[in-house]
Protein backbone atom coordinates (compact mmCIF):
# COMPACT_ATOMS: atom_id res chain seq x y z
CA UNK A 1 11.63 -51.60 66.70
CA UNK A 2 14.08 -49.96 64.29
CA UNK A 3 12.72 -49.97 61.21
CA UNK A 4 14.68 -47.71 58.28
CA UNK A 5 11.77 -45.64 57.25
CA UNK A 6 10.98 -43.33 54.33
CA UNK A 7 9.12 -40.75 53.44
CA UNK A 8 7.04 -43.09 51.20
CA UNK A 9 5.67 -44.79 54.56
CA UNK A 10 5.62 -43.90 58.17
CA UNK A 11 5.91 -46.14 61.10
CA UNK A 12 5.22 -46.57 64.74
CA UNK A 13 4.76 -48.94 67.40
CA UNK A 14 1.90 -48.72 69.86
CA UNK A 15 0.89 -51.10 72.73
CA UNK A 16 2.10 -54.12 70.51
CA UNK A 17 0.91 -52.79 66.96
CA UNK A 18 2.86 -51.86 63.97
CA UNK A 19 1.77 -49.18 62.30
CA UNK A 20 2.32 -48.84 58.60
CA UNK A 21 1.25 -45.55 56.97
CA UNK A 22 1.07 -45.63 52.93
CA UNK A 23 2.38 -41.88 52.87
CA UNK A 24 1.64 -40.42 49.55
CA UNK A 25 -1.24 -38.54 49.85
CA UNK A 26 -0.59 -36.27 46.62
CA UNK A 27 -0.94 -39.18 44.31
CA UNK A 28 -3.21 -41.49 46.61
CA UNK A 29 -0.79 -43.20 48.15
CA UNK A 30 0.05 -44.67 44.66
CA UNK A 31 2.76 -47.74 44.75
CA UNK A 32 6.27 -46.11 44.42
CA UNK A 33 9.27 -48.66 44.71
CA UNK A 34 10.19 -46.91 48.33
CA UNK A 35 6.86 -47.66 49.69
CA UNK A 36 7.13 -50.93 48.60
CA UNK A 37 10.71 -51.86 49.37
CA UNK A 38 9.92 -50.07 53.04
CA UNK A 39 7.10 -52.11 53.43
CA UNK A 40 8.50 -55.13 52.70
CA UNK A 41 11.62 -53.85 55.28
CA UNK A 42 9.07 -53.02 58.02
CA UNK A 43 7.17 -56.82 57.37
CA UNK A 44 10.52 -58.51 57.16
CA UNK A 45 11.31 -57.20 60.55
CA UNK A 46 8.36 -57.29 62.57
CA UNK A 47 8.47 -61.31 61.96
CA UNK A 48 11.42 -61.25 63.85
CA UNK A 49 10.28 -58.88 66.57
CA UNK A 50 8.71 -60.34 69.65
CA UNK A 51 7.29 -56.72 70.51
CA UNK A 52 5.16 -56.82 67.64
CA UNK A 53 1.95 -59.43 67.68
CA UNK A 54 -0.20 -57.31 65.49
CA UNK A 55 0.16 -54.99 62.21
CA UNK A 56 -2.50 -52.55 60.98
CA UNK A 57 -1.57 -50.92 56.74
CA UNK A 58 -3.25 -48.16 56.10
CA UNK A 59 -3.37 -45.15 53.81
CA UNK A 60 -2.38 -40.96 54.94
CA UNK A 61 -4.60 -38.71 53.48
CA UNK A 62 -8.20 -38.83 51.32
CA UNK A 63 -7.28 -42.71 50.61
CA UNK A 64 -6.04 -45.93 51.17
CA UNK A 65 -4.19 -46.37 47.91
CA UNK A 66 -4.63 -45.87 44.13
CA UNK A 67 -2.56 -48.61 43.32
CA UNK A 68 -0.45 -47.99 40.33
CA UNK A 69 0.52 -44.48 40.01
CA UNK A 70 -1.12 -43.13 36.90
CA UNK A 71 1.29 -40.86 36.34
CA UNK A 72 3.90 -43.57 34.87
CA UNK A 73 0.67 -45.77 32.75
CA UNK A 74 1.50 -45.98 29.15
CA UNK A 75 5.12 -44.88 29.67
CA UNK A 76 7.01 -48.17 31.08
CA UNK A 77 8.13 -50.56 28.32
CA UNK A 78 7.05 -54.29 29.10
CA UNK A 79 10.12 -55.67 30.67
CA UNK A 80 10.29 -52.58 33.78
CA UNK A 81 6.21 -53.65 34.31
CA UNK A 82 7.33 -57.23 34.78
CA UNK A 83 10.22 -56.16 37.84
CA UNK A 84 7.70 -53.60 38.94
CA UNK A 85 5.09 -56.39 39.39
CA UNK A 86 7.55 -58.72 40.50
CA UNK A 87 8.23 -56.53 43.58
CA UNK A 88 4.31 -56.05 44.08
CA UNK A 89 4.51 -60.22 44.19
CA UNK A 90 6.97 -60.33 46.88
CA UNK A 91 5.03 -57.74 48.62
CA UNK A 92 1.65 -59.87 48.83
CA UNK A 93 3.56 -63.00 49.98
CA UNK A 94 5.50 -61.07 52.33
CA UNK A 95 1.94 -59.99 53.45
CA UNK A 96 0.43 -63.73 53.10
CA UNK A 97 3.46 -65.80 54.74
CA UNK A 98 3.87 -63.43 58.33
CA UNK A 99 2.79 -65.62 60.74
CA UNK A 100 1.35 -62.66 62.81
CA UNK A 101 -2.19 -61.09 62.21
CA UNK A 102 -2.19 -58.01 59.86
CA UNK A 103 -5.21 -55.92 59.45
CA UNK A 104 -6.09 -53.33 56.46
CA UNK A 105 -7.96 -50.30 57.75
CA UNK A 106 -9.42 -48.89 54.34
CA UNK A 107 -10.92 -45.47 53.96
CA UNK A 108 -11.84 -42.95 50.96
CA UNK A 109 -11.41 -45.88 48.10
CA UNK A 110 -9.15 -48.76 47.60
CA UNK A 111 -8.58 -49.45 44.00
CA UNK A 112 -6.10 -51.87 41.45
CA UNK A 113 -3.18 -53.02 43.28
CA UNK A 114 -4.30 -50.87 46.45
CA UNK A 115 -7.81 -53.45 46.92
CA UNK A 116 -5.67 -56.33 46.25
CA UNK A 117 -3.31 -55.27 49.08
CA UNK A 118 -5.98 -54.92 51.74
CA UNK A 119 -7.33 -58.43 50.05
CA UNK A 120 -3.84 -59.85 51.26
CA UNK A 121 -4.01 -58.55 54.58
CA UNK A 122 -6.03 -61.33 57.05
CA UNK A 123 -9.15 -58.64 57.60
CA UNK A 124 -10.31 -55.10 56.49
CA UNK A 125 -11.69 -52.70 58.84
CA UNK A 126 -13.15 -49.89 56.75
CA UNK A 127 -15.18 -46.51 57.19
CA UNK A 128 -18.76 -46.20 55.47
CA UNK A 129 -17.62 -44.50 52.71
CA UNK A 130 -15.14 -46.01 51.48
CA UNK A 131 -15.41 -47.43 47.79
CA UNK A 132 -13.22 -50.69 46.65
CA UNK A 133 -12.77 -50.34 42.69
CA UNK A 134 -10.67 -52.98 40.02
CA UNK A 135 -10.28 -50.29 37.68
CA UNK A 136 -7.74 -52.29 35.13
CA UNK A 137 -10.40 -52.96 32.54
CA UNK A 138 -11.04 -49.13 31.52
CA UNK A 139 -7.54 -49.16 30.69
CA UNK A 140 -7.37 -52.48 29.12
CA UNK A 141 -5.48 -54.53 31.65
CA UNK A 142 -6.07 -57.24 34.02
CA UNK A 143 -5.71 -57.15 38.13
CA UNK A 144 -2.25 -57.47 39.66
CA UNK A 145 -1.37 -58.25 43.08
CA UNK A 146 -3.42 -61.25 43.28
CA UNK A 147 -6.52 -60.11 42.42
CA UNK A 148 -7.45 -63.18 40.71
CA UNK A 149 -6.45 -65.22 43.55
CA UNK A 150 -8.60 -63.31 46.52
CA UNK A 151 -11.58 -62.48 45.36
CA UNK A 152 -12.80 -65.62 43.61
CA UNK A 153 -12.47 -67.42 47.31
CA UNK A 154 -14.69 -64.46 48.88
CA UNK A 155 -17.44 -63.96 46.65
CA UNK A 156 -17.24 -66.82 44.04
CA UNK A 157 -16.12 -66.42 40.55
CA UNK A 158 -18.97 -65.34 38.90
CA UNK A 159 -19.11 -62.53 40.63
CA UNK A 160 -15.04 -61.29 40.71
CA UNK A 161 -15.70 -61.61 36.91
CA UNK A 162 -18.57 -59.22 36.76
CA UNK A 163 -16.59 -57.08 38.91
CA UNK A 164 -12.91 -57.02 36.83
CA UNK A 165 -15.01 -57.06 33.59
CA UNK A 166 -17.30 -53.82 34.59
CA UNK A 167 -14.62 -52.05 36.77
CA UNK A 168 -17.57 -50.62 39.23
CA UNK A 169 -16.89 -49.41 42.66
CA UNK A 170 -17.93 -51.72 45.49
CA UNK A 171 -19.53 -49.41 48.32
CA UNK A 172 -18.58 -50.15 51.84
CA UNK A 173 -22.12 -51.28 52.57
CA UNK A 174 -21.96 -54.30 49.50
CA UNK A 175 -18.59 -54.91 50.40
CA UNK A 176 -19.32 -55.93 53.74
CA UNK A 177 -22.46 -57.95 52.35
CA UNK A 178 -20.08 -59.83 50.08
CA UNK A 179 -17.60 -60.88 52.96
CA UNK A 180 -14.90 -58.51 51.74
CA UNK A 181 -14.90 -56.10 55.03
CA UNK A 182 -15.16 -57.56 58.26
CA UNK A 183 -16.47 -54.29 60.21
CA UNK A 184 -17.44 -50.95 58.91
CA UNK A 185 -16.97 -47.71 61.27
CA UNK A 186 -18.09 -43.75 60.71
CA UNK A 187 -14.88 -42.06 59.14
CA UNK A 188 -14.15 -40.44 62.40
CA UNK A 189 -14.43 -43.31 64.38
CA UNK A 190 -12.23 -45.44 61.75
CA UNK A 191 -8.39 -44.77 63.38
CA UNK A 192 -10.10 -45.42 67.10
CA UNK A 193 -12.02 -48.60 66.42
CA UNK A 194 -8.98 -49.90 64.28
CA UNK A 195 -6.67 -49.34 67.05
CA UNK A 196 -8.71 -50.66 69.75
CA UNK A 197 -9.06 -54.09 67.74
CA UNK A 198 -5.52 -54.31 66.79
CA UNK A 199 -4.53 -53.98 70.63
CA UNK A 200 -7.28 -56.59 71.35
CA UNK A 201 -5.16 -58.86 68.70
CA UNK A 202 -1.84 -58.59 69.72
CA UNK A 203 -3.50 -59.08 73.16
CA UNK A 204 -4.36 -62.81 72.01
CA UNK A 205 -2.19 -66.05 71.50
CA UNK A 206 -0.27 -64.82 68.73
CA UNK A 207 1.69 -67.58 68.39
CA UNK A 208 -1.38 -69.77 67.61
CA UNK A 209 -2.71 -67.05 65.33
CA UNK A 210 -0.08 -67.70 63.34
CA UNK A 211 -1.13 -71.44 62.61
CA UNK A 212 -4.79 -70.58 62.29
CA UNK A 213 -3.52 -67.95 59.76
CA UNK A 214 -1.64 -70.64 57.75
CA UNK A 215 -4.45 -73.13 58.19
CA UNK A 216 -7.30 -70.97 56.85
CA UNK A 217 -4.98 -69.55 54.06
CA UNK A 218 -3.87 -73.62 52.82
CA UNK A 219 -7.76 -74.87 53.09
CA UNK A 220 -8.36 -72.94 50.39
CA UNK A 221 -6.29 -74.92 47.90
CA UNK A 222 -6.17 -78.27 49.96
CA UNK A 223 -8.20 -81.37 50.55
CA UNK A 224 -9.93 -81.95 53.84
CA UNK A 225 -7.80 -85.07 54.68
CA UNK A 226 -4.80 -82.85 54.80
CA UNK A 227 -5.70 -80.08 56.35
CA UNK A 228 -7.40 -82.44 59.37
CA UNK A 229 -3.30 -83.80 59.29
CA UNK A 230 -2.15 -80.50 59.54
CA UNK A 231 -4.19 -79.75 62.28
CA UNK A 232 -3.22 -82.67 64.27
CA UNK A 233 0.60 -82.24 63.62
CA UNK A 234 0.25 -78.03 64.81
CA UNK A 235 -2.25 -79.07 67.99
CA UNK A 236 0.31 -81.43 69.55
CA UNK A 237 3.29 -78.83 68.70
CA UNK A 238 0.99 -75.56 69.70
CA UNK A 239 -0.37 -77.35 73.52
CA UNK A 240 3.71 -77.44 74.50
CA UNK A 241 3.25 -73.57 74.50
CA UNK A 242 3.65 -71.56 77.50
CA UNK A 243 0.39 -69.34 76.21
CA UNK A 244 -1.76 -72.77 76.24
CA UNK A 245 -0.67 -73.34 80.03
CA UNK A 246 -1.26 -69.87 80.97
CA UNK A 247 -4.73 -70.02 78.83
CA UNK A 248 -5.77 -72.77 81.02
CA UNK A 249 -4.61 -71.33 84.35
CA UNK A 250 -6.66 -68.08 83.53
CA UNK A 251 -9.51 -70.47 82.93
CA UNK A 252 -9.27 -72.36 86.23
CA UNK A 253 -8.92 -68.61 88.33
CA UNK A 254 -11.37 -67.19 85.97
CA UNK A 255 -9.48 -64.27 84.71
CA UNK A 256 -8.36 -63.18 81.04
CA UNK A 257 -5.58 -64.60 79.86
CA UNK A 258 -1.73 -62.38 79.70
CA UNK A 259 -0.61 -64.12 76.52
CA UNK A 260 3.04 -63.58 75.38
CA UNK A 261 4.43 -65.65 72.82
């Protein structure tokens, strides 16, 4: 896969996973506009590559990501926040519309912008320590990235208010208990167990992941008649697939599936 990397973000390819590494460690793998164009470069292409049926974002260094990069708060006038944010926006959709499964593996803290960017991936592997903070409040802004968007539909909006309001840190342990982190690992044992369920992914029908992805993602803002319509209208498209013959003929012989499209 030839993706035109920078030194913002690193990138490789493993047994069907795409690696993207937020590389930044000095500032906590703040947002910069390289990591984000690159990003966007490395999602953009990986729709479009048949070798890659899985992605896994994570941070180099003590972190995941800070977010916004402190160092620039209180020095941007109004209109370069709005393109800044802008790009952040295309970001998360790029993130929300790839019709292949992308995992966030979290460790050290997620916080701002950097928690709403694992919120956009489809799950969040994360290490025990890890702490998830909306900080914006003690500075006297509101979330970006969508955070107003994700977290309501995981832990109701009750709580994402008491959350944004106070800007406390979410421990690993309560963020699994509120449905934010799908599996929790030692630190050490964080980069094996991520990699070993991203091959296990890109193992599977990725072709129909890509529906289910779209499915689950529209339920939340449509009614159950037409989701129930959109399932009918992707079943009868999806069972012309050659992974749904070959998922049946591994049933019959009684052997795991080799899925490929």
């Amino acid at each position: 896969m030839a993706i035109q990397g920078n030194d913002h973000l690193l990138t490789t390819t493993k047994e069907g996973v795409l690696y993207l590494t937020l590389n930044r460690p000095d500032s906590l793998n703040a947002f910069s506009p390289d990591m984000m164009t690159g990003l966007k470069e490395a999602l953009t292409e990986a729709r479009h590559d048949e070798t890659v049926r899985t992605i896994v974002i994570s941070g180099s260094g003590r972190a995941f990501s800070a977010g916004g990069d402190v160092k620039t708060m209180g020095k941007q006038p109004p209109l370069d926040v709005y393109d800044h944010i802008g790009e952040l926006n295309e970001l998360i959709l790029s993130i929300k519309n790839l019709d292949k499964p992308i995992i966030a593996a979290v460790h050290g803290f997620a916080a701002g912008a950097g928690f709403n960017l694992a919120l956009a991936c489809d799950m969040i592997l994360a290490s025990e320590e890890t702490n998830f903070i909306l900080s914006f409040s003690k500075v006297g802004l509101i979330s970006d990235g969508g955070g107003h968007y994700f977290l309501p539909k995981i832990i109701g909006p009750y709580r994402t208010k008491e959350l944004l309001f106070s800007a406390e840190p979410i421990a690993a342990e309560k963020a699994y208990e509120l449905g934010i982190v799908n599996h929790l690992y030692p630190l050490d044992e964080l980069q094996e167990n991520v990699h070993d369920f991203a091959v296990k992914m890109a193992s599977g029908p990725v072709t129909a992941y890509g529906f289910m992805k779209s499915l689950v993602d529209q339920s939340l803002n449509l009614d159950l008649e037409t989701i129930l319509e959109q399932e009918r209208i992707t079943q009868a498209s999806v069972i012309s697939t050659d992974d749904h013959e070959e998922g049946v003929q591994a049933f019959k012989e009684k052997r795991e599936p080799n899925f490929r499209t």
